[in-house]
PDB file of N, CA and C in Angstrom:
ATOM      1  N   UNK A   1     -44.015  10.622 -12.756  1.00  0.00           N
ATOM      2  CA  UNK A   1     -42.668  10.237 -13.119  1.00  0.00           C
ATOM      3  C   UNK A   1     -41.638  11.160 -12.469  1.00  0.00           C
ATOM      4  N   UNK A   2     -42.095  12.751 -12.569  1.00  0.00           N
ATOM      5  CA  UNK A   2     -41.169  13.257 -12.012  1.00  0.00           C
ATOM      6  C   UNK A   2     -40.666  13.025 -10.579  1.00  0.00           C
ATOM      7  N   UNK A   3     -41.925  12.266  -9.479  1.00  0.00           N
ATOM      8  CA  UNK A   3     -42.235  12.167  -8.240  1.00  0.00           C
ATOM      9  C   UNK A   3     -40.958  10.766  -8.012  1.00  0.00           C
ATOM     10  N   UNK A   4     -41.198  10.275  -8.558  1.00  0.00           N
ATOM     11  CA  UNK A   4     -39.966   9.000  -8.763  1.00  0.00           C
ATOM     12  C   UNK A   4     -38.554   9.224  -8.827  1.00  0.00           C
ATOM     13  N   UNK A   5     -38.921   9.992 -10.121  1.00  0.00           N
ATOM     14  CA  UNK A   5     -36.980  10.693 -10.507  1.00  0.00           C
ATOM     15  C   UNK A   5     -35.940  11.173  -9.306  1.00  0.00           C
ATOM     16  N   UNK A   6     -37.301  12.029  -8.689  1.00  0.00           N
ATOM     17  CA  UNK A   6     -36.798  13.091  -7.482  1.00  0.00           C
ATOM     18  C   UNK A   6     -36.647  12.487  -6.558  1.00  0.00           C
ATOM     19  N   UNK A   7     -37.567  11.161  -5.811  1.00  0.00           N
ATOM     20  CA  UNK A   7     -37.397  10.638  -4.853  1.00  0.00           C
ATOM     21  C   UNK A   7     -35.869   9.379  -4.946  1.00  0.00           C
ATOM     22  N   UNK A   8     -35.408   9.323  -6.163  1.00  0.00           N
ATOM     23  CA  UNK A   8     -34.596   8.387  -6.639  1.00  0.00           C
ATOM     24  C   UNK A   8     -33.330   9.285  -6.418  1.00  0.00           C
ATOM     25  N   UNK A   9     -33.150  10.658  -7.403  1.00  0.00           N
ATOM     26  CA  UNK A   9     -31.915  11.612  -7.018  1.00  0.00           C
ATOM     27  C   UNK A   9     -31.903  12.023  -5.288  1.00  0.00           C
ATOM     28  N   UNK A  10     -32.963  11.923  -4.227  1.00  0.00           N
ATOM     29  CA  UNK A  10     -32.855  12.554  -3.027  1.00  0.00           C
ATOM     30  C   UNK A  10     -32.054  11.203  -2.784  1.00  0.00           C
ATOM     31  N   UNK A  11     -32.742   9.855  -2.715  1.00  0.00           N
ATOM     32  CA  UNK A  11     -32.115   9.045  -2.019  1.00  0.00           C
ATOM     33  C   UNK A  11     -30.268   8.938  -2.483  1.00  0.00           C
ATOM     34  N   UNK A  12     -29.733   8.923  -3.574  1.00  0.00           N
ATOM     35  CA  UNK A  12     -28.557   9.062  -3.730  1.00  0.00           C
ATOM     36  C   UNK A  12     -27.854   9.715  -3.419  1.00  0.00           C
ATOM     37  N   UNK A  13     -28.358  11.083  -3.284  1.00  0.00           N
ATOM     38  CA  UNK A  13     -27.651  12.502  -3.111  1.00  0.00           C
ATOM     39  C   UNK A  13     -27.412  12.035  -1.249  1.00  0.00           C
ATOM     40  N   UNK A  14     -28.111  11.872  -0.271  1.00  0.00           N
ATOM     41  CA  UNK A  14     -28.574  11.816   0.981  1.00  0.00           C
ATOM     42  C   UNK A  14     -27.721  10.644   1.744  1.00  0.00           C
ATOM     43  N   UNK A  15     -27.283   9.640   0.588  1.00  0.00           N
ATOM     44  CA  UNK A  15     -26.558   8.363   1.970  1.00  0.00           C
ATOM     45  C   UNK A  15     -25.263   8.281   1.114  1.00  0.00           C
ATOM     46  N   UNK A  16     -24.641   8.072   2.005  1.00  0.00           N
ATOM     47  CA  UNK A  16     -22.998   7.354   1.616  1.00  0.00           C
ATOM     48  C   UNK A  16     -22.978   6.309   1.032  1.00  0.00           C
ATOM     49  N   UNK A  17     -21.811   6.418   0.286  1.00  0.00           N
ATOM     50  CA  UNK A  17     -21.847   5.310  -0.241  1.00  0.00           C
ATOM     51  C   UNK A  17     -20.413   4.611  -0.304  1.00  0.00           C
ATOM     52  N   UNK A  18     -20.498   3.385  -0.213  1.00  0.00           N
ATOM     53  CA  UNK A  18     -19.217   2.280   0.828  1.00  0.00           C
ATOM     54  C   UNK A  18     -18.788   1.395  -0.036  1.00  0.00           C
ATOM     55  N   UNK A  19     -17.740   1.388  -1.213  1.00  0.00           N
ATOM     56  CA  UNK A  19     -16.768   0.461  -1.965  1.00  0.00           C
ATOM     57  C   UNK A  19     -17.486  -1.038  -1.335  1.00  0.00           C
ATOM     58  N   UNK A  20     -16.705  -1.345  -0.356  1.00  0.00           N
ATOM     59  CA  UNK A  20     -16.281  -2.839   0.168  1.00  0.00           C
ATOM     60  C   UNK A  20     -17.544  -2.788   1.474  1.00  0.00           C
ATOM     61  N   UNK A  21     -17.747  -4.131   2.288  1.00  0.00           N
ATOM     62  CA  UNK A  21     -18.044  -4.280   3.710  1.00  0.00           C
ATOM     63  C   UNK A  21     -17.203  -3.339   4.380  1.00  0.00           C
ATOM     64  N   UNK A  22     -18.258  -2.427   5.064  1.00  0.00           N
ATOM     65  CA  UNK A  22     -18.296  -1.416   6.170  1.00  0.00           C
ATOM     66  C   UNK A  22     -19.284  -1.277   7.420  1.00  0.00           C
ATOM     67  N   UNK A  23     -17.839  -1.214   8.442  1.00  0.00           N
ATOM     68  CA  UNK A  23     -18.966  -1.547   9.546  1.00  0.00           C
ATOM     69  C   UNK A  23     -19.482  -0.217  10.275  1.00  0.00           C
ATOM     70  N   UNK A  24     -20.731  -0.633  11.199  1.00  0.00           N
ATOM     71  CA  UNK A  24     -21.233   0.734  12.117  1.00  0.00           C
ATOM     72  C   UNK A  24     -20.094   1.458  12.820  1.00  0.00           C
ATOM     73  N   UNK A  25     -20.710   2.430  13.278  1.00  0.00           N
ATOM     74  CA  UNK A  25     -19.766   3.397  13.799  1.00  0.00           C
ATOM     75  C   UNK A  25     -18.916   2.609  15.116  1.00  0.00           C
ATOM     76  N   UNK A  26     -17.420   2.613  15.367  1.00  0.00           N
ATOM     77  CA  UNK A  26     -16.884   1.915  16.078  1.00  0.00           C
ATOM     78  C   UNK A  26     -15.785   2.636  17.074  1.00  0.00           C
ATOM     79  N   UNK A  27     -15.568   2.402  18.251  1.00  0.00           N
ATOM     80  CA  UNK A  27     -14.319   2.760  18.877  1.00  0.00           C
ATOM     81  C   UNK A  27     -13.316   2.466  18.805  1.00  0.00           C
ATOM     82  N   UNK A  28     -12.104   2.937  18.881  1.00  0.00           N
ATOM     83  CA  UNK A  28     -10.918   2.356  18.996  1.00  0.00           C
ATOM     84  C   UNK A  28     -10.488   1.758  20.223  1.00  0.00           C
ATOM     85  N   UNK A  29      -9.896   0.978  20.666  1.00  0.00           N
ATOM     86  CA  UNK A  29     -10.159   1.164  22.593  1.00  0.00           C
ATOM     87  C   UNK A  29      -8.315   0.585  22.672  1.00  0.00           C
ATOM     88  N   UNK A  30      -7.597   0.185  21.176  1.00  0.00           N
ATOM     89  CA  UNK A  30      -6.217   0.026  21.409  1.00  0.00           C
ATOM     90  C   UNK A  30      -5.293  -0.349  19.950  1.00  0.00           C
ATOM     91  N   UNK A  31      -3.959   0.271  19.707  1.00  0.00           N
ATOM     92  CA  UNK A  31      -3.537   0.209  19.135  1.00  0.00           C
ATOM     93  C   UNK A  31      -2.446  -0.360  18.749  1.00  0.00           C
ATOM     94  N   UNK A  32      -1.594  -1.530  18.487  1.00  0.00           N
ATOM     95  CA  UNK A  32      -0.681  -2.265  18.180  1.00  0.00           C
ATOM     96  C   UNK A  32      -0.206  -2.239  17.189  1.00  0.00           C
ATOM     97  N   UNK A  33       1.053  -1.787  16.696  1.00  0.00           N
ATOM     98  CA  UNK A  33       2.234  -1.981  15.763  1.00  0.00           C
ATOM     99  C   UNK A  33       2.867  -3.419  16.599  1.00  0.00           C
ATOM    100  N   UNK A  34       3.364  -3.580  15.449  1.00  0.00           N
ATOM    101  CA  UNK A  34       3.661  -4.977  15.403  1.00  0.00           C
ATOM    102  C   UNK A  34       4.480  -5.420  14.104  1.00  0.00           C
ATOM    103  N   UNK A  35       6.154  -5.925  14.715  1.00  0.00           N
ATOM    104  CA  UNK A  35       6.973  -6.426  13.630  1.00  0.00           C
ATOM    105  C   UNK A  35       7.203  -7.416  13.546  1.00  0.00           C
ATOM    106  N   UNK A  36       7.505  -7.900  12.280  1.00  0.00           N
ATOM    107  CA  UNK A  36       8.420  -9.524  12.059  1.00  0.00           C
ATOM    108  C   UNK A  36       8.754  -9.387  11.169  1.00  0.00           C
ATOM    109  N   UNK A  37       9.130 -10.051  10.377  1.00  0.00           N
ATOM    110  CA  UNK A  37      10.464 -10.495   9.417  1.00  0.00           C
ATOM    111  C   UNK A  37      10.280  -9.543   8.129  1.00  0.00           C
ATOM    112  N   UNK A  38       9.218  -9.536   7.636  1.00  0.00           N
ATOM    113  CA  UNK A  38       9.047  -8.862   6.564  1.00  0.00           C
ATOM    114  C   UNK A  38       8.609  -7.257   6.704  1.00  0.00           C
ATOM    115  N   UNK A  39       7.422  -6.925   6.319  1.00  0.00           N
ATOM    116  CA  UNK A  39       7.186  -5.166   6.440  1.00  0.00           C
ATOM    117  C   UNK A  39       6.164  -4.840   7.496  1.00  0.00           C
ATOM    118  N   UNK A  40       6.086  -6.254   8.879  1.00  0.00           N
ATOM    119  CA  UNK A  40       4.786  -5.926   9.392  1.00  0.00           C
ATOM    120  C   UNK A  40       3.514  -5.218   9.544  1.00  0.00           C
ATOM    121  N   UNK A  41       2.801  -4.832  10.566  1.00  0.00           N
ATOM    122  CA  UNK A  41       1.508  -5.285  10.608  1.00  0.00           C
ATOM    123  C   UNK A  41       1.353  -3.764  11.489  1.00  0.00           C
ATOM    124  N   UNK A  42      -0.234  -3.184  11.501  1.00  0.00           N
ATOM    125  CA  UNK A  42      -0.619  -2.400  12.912  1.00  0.00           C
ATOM    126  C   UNK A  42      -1.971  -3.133  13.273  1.00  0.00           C
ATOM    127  N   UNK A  43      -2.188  -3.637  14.579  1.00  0.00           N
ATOM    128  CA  UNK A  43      -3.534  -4.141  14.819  1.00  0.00           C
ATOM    129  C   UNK A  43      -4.542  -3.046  15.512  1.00  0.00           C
ATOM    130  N   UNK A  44      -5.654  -2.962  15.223  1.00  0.00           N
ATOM    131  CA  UNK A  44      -6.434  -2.074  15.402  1.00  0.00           C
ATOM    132  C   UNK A  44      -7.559  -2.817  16.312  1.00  0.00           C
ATOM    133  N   UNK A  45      -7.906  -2.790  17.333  1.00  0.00           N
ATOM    134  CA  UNK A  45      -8.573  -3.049  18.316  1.00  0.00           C
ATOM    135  C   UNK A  45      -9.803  -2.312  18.713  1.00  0.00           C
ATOM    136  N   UNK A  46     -11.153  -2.817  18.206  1.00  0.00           N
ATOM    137  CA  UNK A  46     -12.124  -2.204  18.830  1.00  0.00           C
ATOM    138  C   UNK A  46     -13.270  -2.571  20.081  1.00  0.00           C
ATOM    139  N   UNK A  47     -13.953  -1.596  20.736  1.00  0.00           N
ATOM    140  CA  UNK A  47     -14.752  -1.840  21.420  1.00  0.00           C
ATOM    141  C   UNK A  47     -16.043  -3.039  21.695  1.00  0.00           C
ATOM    142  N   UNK A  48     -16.328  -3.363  20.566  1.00  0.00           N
ATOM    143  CA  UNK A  48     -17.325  -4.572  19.913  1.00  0.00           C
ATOM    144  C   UNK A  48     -17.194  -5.191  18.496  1.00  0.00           C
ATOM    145  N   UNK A  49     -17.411  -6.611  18.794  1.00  0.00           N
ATOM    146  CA  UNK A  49     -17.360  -7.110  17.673  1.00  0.00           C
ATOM    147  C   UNK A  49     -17.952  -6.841  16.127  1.00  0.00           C
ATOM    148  N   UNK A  50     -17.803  -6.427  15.323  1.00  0.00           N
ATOM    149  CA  UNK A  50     -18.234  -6.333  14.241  1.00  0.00           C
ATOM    150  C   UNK A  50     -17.982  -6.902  12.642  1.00  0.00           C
ATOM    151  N   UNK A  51     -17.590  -6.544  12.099  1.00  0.00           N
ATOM    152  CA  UNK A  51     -17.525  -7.135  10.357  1.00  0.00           C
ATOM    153  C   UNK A  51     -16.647  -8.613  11.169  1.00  0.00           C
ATOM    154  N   UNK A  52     -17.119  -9.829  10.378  1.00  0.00           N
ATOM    155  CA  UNK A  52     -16.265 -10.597  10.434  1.00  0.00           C
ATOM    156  C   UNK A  52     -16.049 -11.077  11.904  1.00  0.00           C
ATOM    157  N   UNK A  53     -17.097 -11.220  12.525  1.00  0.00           N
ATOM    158  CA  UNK A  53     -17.365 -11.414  14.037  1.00  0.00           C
ATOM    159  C   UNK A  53     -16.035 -10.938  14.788  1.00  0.00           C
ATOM    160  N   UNK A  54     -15.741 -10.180  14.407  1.00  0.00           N
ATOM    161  CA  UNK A  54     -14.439  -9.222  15.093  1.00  0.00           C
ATOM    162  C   UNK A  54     -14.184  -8.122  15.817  1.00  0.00           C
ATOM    163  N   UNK A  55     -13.240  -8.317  16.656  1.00  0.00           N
ATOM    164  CA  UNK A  55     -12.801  -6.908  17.727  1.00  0.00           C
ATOM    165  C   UNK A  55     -11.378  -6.571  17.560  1.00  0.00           C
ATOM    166  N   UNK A  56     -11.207  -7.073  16.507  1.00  0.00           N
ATOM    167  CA  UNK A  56      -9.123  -6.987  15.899  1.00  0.00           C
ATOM    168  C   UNK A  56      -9.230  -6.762  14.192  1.00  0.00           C
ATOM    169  N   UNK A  57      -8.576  -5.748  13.828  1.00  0.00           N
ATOM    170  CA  UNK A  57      -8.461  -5.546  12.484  1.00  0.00           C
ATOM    171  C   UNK A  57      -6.984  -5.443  12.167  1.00  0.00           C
ATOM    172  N   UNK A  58      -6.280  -5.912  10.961  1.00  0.00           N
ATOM    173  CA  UNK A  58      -5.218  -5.689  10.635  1.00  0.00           C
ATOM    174  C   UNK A  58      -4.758  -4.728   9.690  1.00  0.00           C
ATOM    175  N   UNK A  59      -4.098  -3.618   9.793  1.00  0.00           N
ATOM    176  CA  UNK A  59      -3.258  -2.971   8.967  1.00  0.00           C
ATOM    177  C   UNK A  59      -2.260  -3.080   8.537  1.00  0.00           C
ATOM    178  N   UNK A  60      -1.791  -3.735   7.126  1.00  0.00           N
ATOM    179  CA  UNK A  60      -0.652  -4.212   6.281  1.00  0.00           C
ATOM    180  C   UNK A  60       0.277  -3.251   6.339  1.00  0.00           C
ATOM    181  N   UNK A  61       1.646  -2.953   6.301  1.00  0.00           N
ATOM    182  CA  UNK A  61       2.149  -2.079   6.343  1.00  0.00           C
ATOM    183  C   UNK A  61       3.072  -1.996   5.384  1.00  0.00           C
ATOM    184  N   UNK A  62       3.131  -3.421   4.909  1.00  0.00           N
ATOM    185  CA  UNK A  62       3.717  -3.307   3.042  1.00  0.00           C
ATOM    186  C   UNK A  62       2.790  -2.649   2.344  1.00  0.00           C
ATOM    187  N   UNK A  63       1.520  -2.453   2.365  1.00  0.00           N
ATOM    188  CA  UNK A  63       0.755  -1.780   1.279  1.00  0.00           C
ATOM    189  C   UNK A  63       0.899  -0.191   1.026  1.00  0.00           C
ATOM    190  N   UNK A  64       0.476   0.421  -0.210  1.00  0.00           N
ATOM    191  CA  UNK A  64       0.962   1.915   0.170  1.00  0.00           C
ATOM    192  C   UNK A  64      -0.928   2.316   0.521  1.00  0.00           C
ATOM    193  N   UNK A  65      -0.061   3.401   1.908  1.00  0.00           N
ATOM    194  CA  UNK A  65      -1.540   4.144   2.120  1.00  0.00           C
ATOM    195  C   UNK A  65      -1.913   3.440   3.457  1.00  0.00           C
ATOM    196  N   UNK A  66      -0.874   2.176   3.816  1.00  0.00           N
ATOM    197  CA  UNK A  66      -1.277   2.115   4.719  1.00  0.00           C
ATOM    198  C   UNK A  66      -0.886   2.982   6.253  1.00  0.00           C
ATOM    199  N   UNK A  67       0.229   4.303   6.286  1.00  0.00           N
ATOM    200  CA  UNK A  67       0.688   4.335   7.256  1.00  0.00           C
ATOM    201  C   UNK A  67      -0.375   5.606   7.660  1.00  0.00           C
ATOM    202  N   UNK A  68      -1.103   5.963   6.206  1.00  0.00           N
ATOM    203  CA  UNK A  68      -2.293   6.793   6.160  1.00  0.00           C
ATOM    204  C   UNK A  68      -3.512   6.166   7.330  1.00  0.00           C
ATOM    205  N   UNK A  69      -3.819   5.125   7.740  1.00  0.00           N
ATOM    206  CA  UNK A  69      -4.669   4.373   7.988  1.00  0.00           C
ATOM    207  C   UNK A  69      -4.102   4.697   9.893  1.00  0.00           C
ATOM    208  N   UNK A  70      -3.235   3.744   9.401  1.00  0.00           N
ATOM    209  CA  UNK A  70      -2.792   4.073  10.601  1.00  0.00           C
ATOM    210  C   UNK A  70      -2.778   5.658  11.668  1.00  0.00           C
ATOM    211  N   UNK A  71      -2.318   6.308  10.718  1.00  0.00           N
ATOM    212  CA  UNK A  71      -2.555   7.924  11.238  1.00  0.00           C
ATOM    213  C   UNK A  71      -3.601   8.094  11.662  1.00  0.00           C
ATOM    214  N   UNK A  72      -4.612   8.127  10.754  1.00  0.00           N
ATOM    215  CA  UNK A  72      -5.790   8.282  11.285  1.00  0.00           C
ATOM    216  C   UNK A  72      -6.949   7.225  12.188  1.00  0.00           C
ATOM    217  N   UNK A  73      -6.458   6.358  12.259  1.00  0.00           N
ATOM    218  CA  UNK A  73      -6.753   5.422  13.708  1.00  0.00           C
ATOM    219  C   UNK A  73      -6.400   6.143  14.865  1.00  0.00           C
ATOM    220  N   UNK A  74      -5.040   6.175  15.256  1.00  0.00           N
ATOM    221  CA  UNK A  74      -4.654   6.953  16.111  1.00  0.00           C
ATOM    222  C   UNK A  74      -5.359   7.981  16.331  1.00  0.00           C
ATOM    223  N   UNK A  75      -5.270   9.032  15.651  1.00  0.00           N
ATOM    224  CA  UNK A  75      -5.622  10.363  15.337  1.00  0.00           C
ATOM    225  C   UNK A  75      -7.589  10.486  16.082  1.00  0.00           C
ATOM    226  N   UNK A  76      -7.842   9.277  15.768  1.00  0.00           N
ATOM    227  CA  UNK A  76      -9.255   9.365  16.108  1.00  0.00           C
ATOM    228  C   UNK A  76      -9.490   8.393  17.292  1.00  0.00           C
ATOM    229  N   UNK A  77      -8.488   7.628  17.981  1.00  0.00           N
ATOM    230  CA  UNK A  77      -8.217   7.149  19.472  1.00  0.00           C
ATOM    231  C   UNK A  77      -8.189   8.248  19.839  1.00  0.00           C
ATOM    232  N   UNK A  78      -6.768   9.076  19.784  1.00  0.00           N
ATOM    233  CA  UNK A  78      -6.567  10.174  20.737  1.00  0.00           C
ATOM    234  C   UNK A  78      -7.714  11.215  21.006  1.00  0.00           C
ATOM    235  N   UNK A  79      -8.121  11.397  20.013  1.00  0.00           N
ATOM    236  CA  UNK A  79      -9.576  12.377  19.906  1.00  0.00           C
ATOM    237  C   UNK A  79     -10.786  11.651  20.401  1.00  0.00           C
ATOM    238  N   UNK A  80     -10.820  10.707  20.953  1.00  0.00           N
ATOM    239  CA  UNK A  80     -11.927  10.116  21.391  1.00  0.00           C
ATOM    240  C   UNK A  80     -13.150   9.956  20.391  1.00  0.00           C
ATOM    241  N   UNK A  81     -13.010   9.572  18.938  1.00  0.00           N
ATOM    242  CA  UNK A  81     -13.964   9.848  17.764  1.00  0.00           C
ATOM    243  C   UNK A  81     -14.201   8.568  17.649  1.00  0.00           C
ATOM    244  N   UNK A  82     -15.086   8.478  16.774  1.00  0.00           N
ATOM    245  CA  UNK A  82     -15.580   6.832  16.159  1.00  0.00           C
ATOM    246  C   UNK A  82     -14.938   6.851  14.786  1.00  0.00           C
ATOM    247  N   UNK A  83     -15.252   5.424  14.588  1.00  0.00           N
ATOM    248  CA  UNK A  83     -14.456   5.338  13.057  1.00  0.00           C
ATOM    249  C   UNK A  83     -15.542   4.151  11.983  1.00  0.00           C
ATOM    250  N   UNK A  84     -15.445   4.200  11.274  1.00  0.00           N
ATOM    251  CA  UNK A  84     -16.475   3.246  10.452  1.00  0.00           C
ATOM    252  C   UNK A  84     -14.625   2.004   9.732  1.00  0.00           C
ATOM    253  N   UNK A  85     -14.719   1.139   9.518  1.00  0.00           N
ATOM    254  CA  UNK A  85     -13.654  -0.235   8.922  1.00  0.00           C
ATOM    255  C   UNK A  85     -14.400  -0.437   7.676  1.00  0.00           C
ATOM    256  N   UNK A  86     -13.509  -0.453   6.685  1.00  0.00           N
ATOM    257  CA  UNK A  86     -13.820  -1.178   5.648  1.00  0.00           C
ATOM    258  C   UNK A  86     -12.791  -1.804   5.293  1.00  0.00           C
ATOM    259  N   UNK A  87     -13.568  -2.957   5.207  1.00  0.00           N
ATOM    260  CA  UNK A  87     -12.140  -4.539   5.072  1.00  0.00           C
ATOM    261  C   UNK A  87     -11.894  -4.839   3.938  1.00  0.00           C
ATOM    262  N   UNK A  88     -11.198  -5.385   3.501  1.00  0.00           N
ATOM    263  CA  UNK A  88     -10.368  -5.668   1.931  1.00  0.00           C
ATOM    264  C   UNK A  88     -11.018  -6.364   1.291  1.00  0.00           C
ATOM    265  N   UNK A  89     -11.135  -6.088   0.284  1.00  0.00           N
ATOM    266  CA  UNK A  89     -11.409  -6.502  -0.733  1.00  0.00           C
ATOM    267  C   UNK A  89     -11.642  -8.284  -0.757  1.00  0.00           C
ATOM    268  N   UNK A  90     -10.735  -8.908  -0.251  1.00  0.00           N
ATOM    269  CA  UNK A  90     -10.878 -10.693   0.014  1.00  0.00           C
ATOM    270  C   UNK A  90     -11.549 -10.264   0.935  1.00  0.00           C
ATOM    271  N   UNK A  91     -12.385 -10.056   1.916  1.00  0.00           N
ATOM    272  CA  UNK A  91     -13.753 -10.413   3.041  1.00  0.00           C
ATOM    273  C   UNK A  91     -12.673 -10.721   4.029  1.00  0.00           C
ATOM    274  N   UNK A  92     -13.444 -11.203   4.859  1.00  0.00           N
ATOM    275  CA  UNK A  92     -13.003 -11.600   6.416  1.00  0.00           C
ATOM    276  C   UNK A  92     -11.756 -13.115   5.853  1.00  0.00           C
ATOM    277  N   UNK A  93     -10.754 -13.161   6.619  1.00  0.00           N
ATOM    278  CA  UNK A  93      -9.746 -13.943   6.806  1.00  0.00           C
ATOM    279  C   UNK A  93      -9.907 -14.856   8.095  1.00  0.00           C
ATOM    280  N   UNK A  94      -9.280 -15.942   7.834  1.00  0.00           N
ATOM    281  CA  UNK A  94      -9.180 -17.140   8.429  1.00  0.00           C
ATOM    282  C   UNK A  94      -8.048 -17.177   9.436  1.00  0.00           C
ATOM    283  N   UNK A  95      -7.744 -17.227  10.591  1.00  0.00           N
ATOM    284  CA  UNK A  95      -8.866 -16.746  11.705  1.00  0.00           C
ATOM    285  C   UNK A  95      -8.583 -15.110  11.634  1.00  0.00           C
ATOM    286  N   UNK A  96     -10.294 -14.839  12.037  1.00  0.00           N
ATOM    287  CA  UNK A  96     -10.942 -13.125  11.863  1.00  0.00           C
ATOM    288  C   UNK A  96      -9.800 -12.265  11.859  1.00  0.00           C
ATOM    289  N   UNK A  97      -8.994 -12.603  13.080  1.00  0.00           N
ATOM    290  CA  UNK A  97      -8.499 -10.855  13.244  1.00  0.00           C
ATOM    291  C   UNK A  97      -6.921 -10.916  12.419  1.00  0.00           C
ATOM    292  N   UNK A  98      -7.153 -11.429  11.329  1.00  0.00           N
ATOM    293  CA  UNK A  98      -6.385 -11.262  10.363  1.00  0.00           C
ATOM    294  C   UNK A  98      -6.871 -10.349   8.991  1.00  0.00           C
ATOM    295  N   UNK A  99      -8.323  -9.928   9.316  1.00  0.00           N
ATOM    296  CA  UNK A  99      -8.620  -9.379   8.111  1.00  0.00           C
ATOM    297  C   UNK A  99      -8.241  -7.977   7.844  1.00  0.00           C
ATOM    298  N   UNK A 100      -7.814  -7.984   6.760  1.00  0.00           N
ATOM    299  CA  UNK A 100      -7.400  -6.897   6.554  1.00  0.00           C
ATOM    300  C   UNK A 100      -8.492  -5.112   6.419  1.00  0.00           C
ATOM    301  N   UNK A 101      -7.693  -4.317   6.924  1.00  0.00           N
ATOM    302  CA  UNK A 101      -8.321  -2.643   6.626  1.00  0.00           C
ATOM    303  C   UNK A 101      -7.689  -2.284   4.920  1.00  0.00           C
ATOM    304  N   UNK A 102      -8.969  -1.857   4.846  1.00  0.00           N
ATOM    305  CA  UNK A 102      -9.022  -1.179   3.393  1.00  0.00           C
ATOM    306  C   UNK A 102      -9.058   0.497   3.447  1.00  0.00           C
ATOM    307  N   UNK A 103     -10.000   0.767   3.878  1.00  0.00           N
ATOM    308  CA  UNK A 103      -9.771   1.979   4.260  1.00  0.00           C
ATOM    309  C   UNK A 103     -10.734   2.307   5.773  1.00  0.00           C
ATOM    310  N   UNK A 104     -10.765   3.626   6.481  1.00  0.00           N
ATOM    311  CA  UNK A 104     -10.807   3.866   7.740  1.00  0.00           C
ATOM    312  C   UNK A 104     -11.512   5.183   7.634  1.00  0.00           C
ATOM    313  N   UNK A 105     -12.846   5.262   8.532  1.00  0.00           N
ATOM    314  CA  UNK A 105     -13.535   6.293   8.341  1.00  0.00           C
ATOM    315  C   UNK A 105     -13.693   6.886   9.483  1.00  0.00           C
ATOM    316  N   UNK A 106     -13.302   8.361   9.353  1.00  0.00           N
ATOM    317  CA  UNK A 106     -13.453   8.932  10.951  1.00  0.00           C
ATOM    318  C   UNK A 106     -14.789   9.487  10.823  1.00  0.00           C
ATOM    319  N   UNK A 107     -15.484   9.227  12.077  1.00  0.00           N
ATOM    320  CA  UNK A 107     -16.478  10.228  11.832  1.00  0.00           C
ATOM    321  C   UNK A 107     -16.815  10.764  13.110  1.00  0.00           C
ATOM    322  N   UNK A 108     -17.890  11.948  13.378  1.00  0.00           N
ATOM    323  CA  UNK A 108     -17.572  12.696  14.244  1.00  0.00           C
ATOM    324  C   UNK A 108     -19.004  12.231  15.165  1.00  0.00           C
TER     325      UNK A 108
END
C-alpha cells in the first residue's frame, strides 16, 4: 500500500498541471495588435498548427490580465523562448483563429 501511495504522491508532485486545453511547447514567429470599434484584439501567431487546428490565437483586450498576456508573448518572441497556449474556457471558436488565450506559458 505504501508502494502505491508513494508512486501516486511522485506522480503528482512531478507533472504540471493545466486548468483548460494546453498546447505543446510552441513558437511565436509574429505578433499583431489589432483595433476596431470596441477594446480590440492582439493576434498571436505561431510556428505550427496546434489546439484547435491552429496557427492564430486571439488575445481579448477588454479582458483584465490581458495586456499581461500580451507582455509576455512578446517578451518570449524577443527572447527567442517557447510558450505553451491555453485557450478559454469556451474551446476552440468558429472559425479557429478566433479562439481565445486564457493564459500563456513561457517556458525555457
Amino acid at each position: 500500500m505504501k508502494k502505491i501511495l508513494s508512486l501516486f504522491v511522485l506522480f503528482f508532485i512531478s507533472t504540471q498541471g493545466f486548468a483548460e486545453p494546453t498546447s505543446k511547447e510552441l513558437e511565436i514567429s509574429q505578433i499583431r495588435p489589432y483595433n476596431n470599434s470596441s477594446y480590440g484584439a492582439v493576434y498571436i501567431y505561431v510556428t505550427e498548427k496546434s489546439l484547435c487546428d491552429t496557427s492564430m490565437y486571439r488575445v481579448d483586450l477588454s479582458l483584465r490580465g490581458s495586456e499581461l498576456i500580451y507582455s509576455a508573448a512578446l517578451s518570449a518572441m524577443m527572447a527567442g523562448k517557447k510558450v505553451k497556449i491555453e485557450i478559454d474556457n469556451n474551446g476552440c471558436a468558429n472559425p479557429a483563429w478566433r479562439t481565445k488565450i486564457q493564459s500563456l506559458y513561457v517556458v525555457n
